[in-house]
C-alpha atoms as a PDB file:
ATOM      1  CA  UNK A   1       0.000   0.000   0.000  1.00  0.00           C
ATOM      2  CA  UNK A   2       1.429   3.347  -1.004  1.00  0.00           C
ATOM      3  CA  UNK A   3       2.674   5.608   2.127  1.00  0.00           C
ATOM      4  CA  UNK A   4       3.278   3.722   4.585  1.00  0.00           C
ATOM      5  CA  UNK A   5       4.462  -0.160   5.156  1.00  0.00           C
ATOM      6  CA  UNK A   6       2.164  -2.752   7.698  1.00  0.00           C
ATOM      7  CA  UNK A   7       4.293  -3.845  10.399  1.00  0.00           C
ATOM      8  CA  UNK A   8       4.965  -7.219   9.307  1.00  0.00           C
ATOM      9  CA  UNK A   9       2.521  -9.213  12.297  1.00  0.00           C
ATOM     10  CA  UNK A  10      -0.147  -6.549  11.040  1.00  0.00           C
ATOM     11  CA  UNK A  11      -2.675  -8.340   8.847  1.00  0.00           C
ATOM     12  CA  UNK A  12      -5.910  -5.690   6.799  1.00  0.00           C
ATOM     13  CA  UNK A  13      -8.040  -7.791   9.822  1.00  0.00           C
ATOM     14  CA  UNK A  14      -6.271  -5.866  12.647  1.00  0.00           C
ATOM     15  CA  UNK A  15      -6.658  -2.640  11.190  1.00  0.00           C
ATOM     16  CA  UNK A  16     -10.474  -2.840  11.859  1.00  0.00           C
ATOM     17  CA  UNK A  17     -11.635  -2.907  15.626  1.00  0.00           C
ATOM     18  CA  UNK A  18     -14.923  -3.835  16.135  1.00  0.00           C
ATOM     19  CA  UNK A  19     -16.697  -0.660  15.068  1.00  0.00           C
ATOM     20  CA  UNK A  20     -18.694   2.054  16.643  1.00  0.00           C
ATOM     21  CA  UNK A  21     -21.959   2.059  14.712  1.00  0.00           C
ATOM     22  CA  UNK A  22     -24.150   4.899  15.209  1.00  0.00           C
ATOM     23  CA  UNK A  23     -27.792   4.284  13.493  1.00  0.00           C
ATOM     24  CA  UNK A  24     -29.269   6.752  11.346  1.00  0.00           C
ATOM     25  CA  UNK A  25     -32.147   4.677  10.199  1.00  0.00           C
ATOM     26  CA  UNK A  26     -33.844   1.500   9.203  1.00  0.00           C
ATOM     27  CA  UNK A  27     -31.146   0.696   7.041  1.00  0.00           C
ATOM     28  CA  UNK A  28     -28.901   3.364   7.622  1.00  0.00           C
ATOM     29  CA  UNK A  29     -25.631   3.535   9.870  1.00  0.00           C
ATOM     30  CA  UNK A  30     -22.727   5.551  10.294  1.00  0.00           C
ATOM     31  CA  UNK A  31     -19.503   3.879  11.000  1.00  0.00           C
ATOM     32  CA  UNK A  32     -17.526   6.252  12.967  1.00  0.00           C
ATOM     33  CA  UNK A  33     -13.969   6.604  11.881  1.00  0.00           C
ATOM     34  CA  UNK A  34     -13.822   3.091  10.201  1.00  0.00           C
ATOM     35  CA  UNK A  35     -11.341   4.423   7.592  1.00  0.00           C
ATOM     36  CA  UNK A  36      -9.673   6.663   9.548  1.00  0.00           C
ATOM     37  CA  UNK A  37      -6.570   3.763   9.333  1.00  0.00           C
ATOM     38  CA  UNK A  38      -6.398   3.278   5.385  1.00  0.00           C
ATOM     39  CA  UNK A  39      -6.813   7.462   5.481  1.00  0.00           C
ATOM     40  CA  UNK A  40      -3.439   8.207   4.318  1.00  0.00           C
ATOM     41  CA  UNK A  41      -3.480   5.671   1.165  1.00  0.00           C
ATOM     42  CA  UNK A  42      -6.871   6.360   0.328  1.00  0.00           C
ATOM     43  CA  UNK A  43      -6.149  10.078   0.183  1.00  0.00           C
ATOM     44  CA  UNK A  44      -2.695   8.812  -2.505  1.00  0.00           C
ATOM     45  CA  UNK A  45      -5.051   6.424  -4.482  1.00  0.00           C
ATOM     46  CA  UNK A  46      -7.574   9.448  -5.007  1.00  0.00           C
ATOM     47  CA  UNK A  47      -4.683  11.304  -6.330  1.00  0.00           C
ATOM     48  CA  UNK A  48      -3.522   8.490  -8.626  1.00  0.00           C
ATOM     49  CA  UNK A  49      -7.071   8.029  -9.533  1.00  0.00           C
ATOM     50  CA  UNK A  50      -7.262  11.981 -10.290  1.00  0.00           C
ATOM     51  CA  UNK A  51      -3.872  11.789 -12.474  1.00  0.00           C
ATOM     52  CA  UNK A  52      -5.752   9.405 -15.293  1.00  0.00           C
ATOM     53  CA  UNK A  53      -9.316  11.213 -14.736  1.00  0.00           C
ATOM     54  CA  UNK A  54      -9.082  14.641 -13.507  1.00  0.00           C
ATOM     55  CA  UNK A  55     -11.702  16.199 -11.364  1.00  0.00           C
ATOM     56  CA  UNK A  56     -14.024  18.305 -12.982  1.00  0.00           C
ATOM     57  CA  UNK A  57     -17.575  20.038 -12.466  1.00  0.00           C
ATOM     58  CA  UNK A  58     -20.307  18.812 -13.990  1.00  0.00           C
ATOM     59  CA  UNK A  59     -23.221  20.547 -15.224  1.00  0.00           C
ATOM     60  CA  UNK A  60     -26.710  19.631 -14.273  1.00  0.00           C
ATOM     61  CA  UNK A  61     -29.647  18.887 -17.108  1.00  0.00           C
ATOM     62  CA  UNK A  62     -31.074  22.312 -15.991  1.00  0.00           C
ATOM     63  CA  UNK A  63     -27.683  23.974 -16.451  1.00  0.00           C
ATOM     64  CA  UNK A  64     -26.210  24.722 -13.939  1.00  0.00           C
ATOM     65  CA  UNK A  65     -22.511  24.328 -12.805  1.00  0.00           C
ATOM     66  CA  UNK A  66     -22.217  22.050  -9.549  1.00  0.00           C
ATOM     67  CA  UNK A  67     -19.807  23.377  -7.002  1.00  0.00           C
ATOM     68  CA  UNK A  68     -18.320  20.067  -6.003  1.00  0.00           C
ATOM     69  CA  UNK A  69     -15.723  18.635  -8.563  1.00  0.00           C
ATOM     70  CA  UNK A  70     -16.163  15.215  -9.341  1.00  0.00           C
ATOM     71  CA  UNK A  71     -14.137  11.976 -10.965  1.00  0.00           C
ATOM     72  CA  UNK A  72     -14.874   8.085 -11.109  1.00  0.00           C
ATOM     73  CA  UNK A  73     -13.037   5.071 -10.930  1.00  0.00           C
ATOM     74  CA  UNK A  74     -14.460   1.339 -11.495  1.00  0.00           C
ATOM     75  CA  UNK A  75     -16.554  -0.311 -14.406  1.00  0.00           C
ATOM     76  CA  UNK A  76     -18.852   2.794 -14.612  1.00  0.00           C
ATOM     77  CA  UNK A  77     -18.345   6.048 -13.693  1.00  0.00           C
ATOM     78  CA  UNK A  78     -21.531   8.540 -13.268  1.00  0.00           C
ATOM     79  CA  UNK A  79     -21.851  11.851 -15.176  1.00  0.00           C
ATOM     80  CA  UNK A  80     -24.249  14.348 -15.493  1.00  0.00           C
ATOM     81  CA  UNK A  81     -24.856  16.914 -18.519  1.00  0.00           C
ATOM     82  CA  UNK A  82     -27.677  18.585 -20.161  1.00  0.00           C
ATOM     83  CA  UNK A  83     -28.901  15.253 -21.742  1.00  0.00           C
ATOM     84  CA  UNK A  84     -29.417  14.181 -18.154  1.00  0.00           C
ATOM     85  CA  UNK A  85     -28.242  11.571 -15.137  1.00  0.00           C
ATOM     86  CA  UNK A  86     -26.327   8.460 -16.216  1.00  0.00           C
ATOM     87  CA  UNK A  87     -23.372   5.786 -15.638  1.00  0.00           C
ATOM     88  CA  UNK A  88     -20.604   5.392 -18.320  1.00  0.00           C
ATOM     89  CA  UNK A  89     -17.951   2.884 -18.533  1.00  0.00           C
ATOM     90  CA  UNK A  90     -16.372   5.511 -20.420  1.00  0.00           C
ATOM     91  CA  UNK A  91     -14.615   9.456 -19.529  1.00  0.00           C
ATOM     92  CA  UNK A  92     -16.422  11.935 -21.575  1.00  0.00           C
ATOM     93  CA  UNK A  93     -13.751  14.316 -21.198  1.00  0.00           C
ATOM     94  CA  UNK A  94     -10.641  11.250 -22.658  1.00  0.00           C
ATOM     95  CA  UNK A  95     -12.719   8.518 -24.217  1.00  0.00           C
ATOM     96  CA  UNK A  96     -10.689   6.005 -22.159  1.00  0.00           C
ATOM     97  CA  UNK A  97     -12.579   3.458 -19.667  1.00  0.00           C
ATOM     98  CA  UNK A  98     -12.453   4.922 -16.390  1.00  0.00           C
ATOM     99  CA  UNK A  99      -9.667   3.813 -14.107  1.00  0.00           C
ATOM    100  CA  UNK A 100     -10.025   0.653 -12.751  1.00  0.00           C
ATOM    101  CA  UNK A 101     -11.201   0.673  -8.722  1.00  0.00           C
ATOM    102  CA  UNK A 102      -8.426  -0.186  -7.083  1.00  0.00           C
ATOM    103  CA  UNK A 103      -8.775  -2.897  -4.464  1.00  0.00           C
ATOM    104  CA  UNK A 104      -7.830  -0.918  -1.181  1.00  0.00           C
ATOM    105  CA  UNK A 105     -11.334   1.233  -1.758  1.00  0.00           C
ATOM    106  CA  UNK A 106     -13.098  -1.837  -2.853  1.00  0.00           C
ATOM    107  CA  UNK A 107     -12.507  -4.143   0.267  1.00  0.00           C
ATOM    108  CA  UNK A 108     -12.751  -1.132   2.463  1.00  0.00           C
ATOM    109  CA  UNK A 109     -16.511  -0.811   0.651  1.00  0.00           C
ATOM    110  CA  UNK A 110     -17.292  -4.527   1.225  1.00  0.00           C
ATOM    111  CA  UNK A 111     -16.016  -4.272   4.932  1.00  0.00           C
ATOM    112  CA  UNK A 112     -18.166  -1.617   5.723  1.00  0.00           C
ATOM    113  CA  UNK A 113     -21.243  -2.715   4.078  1.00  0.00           C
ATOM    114  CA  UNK A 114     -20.842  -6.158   6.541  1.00  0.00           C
ATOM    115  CA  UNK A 115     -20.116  -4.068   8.982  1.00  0.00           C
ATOM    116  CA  UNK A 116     -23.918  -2.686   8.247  1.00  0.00           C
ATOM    117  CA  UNK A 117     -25.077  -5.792   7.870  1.00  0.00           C
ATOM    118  CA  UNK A 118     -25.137  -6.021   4.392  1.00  0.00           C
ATOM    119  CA  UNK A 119     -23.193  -9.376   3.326  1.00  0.00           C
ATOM    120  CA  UNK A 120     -21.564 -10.221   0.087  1.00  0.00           C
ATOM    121  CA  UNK A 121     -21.008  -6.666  -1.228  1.00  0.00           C
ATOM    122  CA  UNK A 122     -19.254  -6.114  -4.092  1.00  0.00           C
ATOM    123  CA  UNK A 123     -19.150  -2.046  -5.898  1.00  0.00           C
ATOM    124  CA  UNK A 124     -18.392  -1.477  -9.130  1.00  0.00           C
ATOM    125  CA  UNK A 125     -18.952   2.577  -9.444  1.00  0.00           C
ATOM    126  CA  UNK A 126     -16.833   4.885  -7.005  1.00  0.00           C
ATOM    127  CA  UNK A 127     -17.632   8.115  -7.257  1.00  0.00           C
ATOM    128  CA  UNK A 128     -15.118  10.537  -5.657  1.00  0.00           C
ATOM    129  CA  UNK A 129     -16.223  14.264  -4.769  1.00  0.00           C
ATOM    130  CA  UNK A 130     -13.923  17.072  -4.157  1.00  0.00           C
ATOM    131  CA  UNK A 131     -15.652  19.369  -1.916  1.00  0.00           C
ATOM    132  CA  UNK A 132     -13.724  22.933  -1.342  1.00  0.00           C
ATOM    133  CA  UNK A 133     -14.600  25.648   1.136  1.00  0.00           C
ATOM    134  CA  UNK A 134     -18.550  26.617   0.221  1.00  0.00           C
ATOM    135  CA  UNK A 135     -19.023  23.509  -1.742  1.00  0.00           C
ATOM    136  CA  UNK A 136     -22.591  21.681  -1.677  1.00  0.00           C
ATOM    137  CA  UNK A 137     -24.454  19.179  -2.337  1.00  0.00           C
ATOM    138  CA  UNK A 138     -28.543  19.360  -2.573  1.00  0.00           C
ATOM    139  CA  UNK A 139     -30.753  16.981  -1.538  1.00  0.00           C
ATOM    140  CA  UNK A 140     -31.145  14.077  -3.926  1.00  0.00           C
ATOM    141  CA  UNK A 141     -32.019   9.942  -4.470  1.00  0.00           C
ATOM    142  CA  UNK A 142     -29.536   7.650  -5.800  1.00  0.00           C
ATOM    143  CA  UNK A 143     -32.099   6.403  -8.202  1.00  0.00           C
ATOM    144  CA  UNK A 144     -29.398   5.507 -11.880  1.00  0.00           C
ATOM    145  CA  UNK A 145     -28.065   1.919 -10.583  1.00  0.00           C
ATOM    146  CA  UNK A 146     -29.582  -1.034 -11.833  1.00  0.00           C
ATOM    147  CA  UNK A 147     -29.295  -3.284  -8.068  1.00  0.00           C
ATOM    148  CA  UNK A 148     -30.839  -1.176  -5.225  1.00  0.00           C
ATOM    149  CA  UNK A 149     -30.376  -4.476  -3.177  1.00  0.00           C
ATOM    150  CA  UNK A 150     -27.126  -3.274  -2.915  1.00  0.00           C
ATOM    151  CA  UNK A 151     -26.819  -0.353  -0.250  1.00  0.00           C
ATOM    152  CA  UNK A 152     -24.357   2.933  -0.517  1.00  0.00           C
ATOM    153  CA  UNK A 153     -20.981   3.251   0.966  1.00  0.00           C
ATOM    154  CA  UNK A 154     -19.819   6.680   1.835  1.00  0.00           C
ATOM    155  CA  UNK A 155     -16.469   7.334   3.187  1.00  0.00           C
ATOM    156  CA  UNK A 156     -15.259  11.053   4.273  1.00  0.00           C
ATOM    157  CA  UNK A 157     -11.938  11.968   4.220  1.00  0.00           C
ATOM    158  CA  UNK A 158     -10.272  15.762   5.112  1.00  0.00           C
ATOM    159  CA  UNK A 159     -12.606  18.250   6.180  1.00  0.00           C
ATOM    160  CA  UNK A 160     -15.756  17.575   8.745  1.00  0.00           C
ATOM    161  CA  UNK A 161     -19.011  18.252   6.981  1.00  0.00           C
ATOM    162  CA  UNK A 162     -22.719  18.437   8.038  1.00  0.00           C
ATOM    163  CA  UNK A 163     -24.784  15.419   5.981  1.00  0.00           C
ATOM    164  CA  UNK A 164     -27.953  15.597   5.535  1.00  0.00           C
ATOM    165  CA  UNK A 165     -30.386  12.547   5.707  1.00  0.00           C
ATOM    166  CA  UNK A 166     -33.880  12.982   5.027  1.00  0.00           C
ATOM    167  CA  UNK A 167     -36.849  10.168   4.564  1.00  0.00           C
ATOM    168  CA  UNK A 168     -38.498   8.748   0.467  1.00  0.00           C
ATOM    169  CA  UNK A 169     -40.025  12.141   0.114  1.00  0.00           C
ATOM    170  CA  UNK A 170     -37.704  15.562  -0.988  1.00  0.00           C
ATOM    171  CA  UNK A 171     -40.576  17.514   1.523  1.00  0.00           C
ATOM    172  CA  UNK A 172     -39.087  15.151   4.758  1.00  0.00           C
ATOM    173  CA  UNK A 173     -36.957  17.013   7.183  1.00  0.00           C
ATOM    174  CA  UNK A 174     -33.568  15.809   6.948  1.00  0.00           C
ATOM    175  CA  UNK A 175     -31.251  14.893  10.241  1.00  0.00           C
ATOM    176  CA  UNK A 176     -28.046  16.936  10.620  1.00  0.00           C
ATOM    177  CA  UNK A 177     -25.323  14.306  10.846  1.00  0.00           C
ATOM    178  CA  UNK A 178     -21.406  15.624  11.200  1.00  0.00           C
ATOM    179  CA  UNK A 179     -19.106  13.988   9.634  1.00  0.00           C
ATOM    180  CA  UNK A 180     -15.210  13.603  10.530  1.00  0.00           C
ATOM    181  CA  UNK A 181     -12.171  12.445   8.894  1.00  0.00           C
ATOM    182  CA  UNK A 182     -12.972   8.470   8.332  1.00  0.00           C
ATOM    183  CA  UNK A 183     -16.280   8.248   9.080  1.00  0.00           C
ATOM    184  CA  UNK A 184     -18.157   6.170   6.744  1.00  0.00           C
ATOM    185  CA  UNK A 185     -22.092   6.036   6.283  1.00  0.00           C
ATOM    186  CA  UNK A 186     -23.209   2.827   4.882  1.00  0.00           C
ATOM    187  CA  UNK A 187     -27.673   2.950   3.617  1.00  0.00           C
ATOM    188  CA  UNK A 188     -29.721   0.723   1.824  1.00  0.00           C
ATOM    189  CA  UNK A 189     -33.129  -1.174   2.119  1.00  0.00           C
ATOM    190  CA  UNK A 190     -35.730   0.459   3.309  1.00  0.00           C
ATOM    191  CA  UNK A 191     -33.472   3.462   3.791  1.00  0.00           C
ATOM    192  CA  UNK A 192     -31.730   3.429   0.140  1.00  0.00           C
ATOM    193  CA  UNK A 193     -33.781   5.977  -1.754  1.00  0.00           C
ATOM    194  CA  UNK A 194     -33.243   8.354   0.742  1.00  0.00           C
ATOM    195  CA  UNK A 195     -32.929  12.106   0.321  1.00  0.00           C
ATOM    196  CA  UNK A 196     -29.885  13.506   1.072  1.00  0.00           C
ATOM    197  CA  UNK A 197     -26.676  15.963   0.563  1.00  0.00           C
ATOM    198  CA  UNK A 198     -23.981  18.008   2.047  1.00  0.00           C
ATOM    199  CA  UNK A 199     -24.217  20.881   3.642  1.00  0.00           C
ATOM    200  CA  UNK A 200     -22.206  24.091   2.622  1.00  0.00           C
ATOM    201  CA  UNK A 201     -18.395  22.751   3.612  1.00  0.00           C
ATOM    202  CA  UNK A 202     -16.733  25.450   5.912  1.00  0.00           C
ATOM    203  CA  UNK A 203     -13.574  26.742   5.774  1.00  0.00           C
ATOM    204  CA  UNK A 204     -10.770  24.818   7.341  1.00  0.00           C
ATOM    205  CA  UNK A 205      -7.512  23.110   6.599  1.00  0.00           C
ATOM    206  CA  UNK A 206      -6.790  19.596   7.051  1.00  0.00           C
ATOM    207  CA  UNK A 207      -3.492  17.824   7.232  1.00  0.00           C
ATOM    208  CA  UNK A 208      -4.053  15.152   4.750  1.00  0.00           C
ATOM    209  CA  UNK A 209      -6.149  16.678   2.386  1.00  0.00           C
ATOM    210  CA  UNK A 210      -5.651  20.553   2.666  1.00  0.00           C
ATOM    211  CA  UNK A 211      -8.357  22.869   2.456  1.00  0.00           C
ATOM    212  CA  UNK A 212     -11.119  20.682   0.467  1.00  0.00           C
ATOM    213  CA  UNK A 213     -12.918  17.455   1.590  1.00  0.00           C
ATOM    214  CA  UNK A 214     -12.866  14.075  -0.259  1.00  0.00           C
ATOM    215  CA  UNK A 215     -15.936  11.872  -0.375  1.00  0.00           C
ATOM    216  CA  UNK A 216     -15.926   8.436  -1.650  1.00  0.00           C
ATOM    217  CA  UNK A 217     -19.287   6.925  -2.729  1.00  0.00           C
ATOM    218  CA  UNK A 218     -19.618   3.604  -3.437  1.00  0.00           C
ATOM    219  CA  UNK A 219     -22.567   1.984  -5.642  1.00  0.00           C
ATOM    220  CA  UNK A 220     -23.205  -1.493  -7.654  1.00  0.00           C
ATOM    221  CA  UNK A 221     -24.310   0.401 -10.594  1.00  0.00           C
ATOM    222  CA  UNK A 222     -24.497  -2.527 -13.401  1.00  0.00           C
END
């Protein structure tokens, strides 16, 4: 794993204490700092990720710019333009596949989903956000992936946030749920269509990611 070596009795097992999980809702939990120990490689494989498929900010179908920059990595990678909402196994911007999800985020996915109770989870969309200082995200469904049994693995890296969970209907009030460095929300059945976003990102620095915060969100799209 890139920037740092295991001490050699450590095994990817150990690096996982039993974890705290907070619930959120039928179906939803938050996994308090379960990545916080891969944090430092995930935060390099973003970047290598980045180098072959740059971040960049999408436009909506109504069109408008969205303030959090965006890249993929796995079989399909989701986009949005004026034509509308989709999954691509292709870059718009390159033409090339996207890069391939590299194994560190996808057993950290599958981990955390059994953590949630969800068994036998296997991703193959990531989608990684790049939230800087102001950046949002409005309320929304997950609604373009063809399984929905499989649930929705979030991890947070860098800068806290505020997350906002809300019921099946956009008019439900959403909770207020802070996020820190390595905390990881994991929803799906009879929470998986639910509403939710980010809160405007304040200001801050962080050590590992700067001033911006990285969110990793995991989906079995195909």
């Amino acid at each position: 794993m890139g920037g740092r070596d295991l001490p050699l009795t450590a095994t990817r097992d150990s690096l996982f204490p039993p974890p705290d999980v907070v619930a959120i809702a039928d179906g939803a939990v938050l996994l308090s700092g379960f990545a916080e120990p891969l944090a430092e490689d995930l935060v390099l494989t973003v970047g290598r990720v980045a180098a072959s498929a740059p971040f960049r900010h999408l436009v909506t179908p109504g069109g408008y710019r969205m303030s959090v920059a965006m890249t993929n990595c796995g079989t399909a990678g989701w986009v949005s333009d004026r034509t509308g909402y989709r999954y691509t196994a292709t870059d718009p911007e390159t033409g090339r596949p996207w890069p391939a999800m590299p194994s560190l985020i996808a057993d950290l996915a599958a981990r955390a989903a059994a953590a949630a109770g969800f068994d036998t989870y296997a991703a193959d969309a990531c989608l990684i956000n790049r939230y800087a200082p102001g950046s949002r995200l409005s309320l929304h469904q997950d609604r373009n992936e063809r399984d929905a049994a499989m649930p929705i693995v979030s991890v947070s890296l860098g800068l806290p946030a505020t997350f906002l969970f809300g019921g099946l209907r956009r008019a439900d009030r959403p909770r207020r749920i802070g996020l820190r460095h390595g905390d990881v929300v994991v929803w799906g059945g009879p929470a998986r269509y639910a509403f939710h976003g980010v809160a405007p990102v304040a200001d801050d620095e962080h050590p590992l990611t700067g001033r911006c915060r990285l969110n990793l969100t995991l989906r079995r799209a195909l």
